[in-house]
N, C-alpha and C. Protein backbone atom coordinates (compact mmCIF):
# COMPACT_ATOMS: atom_id res chain seq x y z
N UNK A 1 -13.26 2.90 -17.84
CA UNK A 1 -13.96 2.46 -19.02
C UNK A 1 -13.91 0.97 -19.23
N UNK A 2 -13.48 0.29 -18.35
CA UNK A 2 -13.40 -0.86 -18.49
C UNK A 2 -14.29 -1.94 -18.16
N UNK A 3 -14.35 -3.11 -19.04
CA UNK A 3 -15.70 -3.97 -18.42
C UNK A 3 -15.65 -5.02 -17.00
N UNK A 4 -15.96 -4.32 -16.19
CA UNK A 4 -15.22 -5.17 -15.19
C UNK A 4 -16.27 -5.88 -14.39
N UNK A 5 -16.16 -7.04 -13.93
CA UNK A 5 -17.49 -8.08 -13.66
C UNK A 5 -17.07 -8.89 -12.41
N UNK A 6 -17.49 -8.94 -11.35
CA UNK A 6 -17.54 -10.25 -10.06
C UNK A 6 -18.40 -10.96 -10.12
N UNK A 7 -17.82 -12.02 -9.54
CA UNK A 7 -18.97 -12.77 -9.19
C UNK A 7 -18.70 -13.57 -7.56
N UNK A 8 -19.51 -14.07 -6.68
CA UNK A 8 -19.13 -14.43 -5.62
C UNK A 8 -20.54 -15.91 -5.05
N UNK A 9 -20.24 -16.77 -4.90
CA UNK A 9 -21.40 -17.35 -4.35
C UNK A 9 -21.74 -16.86 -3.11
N UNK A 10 -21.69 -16.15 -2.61
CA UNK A 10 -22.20 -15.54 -1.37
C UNK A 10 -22.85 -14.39 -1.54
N UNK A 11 -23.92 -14.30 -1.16
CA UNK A 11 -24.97 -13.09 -1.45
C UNK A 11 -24.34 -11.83 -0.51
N UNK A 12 -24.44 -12.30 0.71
CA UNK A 12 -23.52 -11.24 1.59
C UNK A 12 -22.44 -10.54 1.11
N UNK A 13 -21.41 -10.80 0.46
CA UNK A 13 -19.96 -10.57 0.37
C UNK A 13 -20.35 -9.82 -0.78
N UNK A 14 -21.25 -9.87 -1.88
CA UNK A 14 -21.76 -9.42 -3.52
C UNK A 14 -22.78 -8.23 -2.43
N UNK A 15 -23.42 -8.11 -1.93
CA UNK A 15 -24.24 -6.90 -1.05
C UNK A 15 -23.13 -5.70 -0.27
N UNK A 16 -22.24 -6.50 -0.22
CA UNK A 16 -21.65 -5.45 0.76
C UNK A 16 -20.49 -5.11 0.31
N UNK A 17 -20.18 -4.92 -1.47
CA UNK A 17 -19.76 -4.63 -2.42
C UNK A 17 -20.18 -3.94 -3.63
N UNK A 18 -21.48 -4.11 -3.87
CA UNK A 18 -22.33 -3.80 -5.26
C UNK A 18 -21.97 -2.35 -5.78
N UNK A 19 -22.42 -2.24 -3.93
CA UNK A 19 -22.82 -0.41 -4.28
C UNK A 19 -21.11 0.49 -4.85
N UNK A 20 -19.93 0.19 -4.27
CA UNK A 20 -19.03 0.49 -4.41
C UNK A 20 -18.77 0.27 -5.60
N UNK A 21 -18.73 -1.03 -6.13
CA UNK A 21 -18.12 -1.32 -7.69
C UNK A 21 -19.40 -0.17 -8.20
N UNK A 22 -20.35 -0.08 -8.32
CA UNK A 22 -20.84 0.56 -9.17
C UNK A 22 -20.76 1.90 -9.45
N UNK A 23 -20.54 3.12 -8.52
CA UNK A 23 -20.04 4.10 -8.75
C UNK A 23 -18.45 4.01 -9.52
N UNK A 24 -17.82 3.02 -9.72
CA UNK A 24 -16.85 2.75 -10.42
C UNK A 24 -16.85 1.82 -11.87
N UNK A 25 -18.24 1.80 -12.09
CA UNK A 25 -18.63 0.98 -13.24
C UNK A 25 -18.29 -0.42 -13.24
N UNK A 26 -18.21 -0.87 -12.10
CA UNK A 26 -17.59 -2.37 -12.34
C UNK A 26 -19.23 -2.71 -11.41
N UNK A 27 -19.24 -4.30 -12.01
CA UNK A 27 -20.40 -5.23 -11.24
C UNK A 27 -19.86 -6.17 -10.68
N UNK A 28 -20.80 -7.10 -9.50
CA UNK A 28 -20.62 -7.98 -9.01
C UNK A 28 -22.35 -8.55 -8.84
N UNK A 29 -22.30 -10.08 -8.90
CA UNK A 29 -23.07 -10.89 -8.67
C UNK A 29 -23.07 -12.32 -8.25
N UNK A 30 -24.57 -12.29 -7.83
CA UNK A 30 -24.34 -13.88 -6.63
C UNK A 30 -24.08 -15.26 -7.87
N UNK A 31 -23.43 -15.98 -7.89
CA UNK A 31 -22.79 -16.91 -8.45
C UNK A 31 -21.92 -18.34 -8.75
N UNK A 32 -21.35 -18.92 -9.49
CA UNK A 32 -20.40 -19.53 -9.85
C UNK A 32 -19.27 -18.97 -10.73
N UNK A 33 -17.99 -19.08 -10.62
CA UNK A 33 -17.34 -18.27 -11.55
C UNK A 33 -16.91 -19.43 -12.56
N UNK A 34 -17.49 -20.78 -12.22
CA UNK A 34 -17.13 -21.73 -13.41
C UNK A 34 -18.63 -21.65 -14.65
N UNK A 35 -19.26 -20.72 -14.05
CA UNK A 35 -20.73 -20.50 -14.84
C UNK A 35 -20.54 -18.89 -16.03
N UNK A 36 -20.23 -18.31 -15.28
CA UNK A 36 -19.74 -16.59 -15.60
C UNK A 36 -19.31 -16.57 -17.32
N UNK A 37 -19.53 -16.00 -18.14
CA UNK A 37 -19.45 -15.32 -19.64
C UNK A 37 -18.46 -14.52 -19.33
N UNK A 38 -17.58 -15.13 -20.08
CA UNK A 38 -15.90 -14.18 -20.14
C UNK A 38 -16.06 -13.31 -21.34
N UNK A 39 -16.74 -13.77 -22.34
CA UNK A 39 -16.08 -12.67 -24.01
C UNK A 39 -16.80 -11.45 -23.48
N UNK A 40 -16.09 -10.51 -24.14
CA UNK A 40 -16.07 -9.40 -23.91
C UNK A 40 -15.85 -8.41 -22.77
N UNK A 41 -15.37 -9.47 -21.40
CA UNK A 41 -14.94 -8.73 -20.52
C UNK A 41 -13.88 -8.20 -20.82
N UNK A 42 -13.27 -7.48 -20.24
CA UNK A 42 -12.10 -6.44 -20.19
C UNK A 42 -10.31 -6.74 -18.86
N UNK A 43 -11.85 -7.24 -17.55
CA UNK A 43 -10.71 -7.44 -16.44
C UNK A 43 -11.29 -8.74 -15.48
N UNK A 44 -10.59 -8.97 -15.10
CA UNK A 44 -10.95 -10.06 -13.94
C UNK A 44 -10.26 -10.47 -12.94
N UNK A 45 -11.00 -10.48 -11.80
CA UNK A 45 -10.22 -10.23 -10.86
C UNK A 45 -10.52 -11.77 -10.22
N UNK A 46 -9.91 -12.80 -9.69
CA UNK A 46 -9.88 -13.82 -9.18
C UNK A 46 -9.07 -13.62 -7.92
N UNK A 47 -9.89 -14.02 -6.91
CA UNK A 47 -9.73 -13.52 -4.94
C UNK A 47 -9.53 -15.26 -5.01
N UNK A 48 -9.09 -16.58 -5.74
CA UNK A 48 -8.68 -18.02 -5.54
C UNK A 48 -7.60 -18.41 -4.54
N UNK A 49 -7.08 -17.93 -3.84
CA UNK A 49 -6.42 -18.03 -2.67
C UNK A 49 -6.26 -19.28 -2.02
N UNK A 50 -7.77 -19.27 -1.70
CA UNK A 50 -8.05 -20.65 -0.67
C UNK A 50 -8.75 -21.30 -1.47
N UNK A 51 -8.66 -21.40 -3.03
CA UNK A 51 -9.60 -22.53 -3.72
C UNK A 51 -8.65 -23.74 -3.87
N UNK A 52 -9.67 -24.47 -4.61
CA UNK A 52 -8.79 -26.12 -4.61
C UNK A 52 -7.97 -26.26 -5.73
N UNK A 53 -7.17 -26.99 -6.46
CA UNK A 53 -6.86 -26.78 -7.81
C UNK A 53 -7.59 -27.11 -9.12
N UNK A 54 -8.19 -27.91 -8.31
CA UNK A 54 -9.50 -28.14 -9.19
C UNK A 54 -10.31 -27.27 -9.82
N UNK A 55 -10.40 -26.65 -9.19
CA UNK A 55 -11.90 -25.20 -9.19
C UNK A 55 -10.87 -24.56 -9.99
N UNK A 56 -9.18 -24.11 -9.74
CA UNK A 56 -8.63 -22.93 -10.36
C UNK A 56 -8.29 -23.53 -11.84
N UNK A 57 -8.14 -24.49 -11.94
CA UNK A 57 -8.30 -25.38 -13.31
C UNK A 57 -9.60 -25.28 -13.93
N UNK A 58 -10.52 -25.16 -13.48
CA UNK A 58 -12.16 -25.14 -14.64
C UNK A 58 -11.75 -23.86 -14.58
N UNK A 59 -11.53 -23.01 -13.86
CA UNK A 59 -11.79 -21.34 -13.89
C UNK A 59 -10.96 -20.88 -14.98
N UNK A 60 -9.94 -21.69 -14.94
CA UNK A 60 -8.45 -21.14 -15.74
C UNK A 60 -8.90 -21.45 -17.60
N UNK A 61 -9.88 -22.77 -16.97
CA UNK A 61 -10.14 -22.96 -18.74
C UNK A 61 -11.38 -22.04 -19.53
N UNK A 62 -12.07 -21.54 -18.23
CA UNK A 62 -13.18 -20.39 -18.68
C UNK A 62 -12.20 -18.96 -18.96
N UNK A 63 -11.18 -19.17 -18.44
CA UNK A 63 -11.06 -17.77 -18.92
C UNK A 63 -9.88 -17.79 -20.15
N UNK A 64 -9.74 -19.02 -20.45
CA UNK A 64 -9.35 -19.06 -22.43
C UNK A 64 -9.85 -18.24 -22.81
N UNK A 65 -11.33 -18.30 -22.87
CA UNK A 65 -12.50 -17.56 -23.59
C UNK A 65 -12.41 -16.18 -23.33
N UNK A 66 -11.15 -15.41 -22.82
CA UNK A 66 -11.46 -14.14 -22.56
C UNK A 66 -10.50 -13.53 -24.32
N UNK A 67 -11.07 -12.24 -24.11
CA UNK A 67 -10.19 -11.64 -25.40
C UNK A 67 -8.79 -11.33 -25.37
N UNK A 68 -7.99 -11.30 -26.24
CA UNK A 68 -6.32 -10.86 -26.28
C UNK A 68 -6.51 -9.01 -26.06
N UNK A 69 -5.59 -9.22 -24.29
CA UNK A 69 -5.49 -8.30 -23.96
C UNK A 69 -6.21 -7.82 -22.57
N UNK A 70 -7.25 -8.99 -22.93
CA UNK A 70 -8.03 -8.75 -21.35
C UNK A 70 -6.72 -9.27 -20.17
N UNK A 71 -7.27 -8.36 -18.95
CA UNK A 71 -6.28 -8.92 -17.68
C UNK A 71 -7.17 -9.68 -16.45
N UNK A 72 -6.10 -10.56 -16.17
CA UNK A 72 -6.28 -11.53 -14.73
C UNK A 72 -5.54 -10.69 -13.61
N UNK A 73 -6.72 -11.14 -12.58
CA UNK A 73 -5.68 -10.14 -10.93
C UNK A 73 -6.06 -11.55 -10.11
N UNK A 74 -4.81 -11.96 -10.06
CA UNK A 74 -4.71 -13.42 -8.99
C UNK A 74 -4.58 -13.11 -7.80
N UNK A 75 -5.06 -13.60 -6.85
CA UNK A 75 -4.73 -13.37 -5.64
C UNK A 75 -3.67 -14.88 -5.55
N UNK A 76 -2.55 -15.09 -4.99
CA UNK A 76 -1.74 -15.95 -4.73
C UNK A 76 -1.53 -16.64 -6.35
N UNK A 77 -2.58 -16.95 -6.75
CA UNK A 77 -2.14 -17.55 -8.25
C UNK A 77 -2.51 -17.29 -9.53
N UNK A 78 -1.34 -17.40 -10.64
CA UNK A 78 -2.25 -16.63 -11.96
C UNK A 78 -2.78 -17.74 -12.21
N UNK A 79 -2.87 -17.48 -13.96
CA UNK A 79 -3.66 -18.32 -14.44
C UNK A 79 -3.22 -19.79 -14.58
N UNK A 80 -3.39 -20.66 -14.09
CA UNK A 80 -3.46 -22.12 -14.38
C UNK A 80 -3.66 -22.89 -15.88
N UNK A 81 -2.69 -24.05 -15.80
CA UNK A 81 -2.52 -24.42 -17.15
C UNK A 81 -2.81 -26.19 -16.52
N UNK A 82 -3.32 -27.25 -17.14
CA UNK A 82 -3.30 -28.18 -16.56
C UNK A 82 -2.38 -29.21 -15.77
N UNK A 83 -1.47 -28.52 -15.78
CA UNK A 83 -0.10 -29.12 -15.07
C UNK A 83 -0.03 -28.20 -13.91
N UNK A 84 -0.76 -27.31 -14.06
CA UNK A 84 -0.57 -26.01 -12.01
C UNK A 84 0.31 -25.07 -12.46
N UNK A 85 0.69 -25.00 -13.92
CA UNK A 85 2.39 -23.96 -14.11
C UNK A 85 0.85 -22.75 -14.59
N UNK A 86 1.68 -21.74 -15.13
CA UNK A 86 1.13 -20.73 -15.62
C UNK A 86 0.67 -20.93 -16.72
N UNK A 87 -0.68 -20.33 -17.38
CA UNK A 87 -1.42 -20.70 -18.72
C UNK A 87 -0.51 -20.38 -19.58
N UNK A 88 0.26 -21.10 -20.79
CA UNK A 88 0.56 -20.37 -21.82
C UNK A 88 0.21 -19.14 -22.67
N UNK A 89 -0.87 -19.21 -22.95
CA UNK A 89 -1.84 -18.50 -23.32
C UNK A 89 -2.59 -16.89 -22.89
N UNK A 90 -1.28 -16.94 -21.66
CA UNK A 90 -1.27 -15.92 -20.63
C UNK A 90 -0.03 -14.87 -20.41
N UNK A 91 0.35 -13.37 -20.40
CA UNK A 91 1.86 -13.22 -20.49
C UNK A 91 1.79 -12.95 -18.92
N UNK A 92 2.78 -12.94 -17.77
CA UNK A 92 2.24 -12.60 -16.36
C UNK A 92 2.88 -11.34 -16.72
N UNK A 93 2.19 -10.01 -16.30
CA UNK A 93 2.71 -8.93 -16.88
C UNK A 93 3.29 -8.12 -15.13
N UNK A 94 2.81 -8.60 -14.10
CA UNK A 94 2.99 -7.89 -12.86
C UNK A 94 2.99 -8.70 -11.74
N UNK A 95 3.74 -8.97 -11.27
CA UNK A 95 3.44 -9.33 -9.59
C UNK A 95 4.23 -8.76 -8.49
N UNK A 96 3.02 -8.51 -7.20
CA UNK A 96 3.50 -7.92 -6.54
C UNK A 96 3.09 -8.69 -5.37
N UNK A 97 3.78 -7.85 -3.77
CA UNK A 97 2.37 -8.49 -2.37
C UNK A 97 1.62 -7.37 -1.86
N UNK A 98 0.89 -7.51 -1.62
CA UNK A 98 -0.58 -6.57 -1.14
C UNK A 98 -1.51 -7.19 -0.17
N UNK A 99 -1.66 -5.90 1.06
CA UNK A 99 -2.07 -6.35 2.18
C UNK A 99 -3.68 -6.65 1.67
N UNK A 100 -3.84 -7.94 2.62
CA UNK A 100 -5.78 -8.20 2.90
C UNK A 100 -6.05 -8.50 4.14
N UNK A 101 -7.05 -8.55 4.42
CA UNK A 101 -7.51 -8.86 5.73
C UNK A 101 -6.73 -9.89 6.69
N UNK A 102 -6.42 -11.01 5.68
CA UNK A 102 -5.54 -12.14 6.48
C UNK A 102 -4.10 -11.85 6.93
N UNK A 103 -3.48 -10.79 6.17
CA UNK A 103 -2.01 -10.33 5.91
C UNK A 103 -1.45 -10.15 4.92
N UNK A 104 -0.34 -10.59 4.18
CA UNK A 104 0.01 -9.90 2.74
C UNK A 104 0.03 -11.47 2.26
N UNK A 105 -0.45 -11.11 1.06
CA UNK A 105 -0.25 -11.85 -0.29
C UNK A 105 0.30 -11.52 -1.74
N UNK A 106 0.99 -12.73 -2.24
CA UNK A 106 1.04 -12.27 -3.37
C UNK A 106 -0.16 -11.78 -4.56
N UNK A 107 -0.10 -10.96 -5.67
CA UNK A 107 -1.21 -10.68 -6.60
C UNK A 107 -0.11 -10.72 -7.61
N UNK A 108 -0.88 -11.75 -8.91
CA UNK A 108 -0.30 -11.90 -9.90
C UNK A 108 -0.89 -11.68 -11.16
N UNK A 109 -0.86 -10.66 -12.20
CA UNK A 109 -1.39 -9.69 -13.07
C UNK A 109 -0.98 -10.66 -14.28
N UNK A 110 -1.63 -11.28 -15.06
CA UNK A 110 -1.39 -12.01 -16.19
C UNK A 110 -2.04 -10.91 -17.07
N UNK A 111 -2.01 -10.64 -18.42
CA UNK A 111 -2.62 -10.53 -19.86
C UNK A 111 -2.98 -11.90 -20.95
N UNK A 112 -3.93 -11.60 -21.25
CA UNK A 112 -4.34 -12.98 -22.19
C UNK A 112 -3.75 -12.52 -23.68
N UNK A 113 -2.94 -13.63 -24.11
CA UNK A 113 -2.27 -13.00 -25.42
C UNK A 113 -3.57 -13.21 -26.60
C-alpha cells in the first residue's frame, strides 16, 4: 500500500524495471532525482553508491520535503546533511549489507522524523 516512486536517467534501466514495480504498485521513470516531487511519497529508495557528494547533497535536501515517517533505502549512504554526516532530520532506523551485482554493500534505512 505504499507510495513508492523511481526515478532513473536512463530509459533502459526504467524499461527493464517498469513492468515489475508495477505489479507491485510501485513506479519508476526516466529522470532527475534532483527534479522528482517528494510530498506525499511514502518510500524511497536511493541506488547513490557511485554518486558525487554533490548530487547526494541536492538529493538529501529534496528529500526534507518528504513527510514524517516516510523511509530512505541508501545504498552505501543515508541521508546527507551538509557536512556528509547523517541528516538530522532523519532517525537511521536499519542498516544492513546486501548482495548487488557488484558484490555486497552496505543499505542504510533512515525514517524522516
Amino acid at each position: 500500500g505504499a507510495d513508492a516512486r523511481g526515478v532513473d536517467v536512463e530509459a533502459a534501466h526504467v524499461d527493464a524495471v517498469k513492468d515489475a514495480l508495477a505489479v507491485v504498485g510501485g513506479r519508476v521513470d526516466v529522470g532527475d532525482a534532483r527534479d522528482v516531487e517528494v510530498s506525499g511519497v511514502d518510500v524511497v529508495w536511493c541506488a547513490w553508491a557511485t554518486w558525487p557528494r554533490e548530487l547526494r547533497r541536492a538529493v538529501s535536501e529534496k528529500l526534507r520535503g518528504l513527510r514524517a515517517g516516510a523511509v530512505v533505502v541508501g545504498v552505501v549512504h543515508g541521508v546527507d546533511d551538509a557536512d556528509g554526516a547523517f541528516d538530522a532530520s532523519f532517525d537511521v532506523v536499519a542498516t544492513t549489507r546486501a548482495p548487488f551485482s557488484w558484490g555486497f554493500a552496505d543499505v542504510v534505512v533512515s525514517r524522516r522524523r
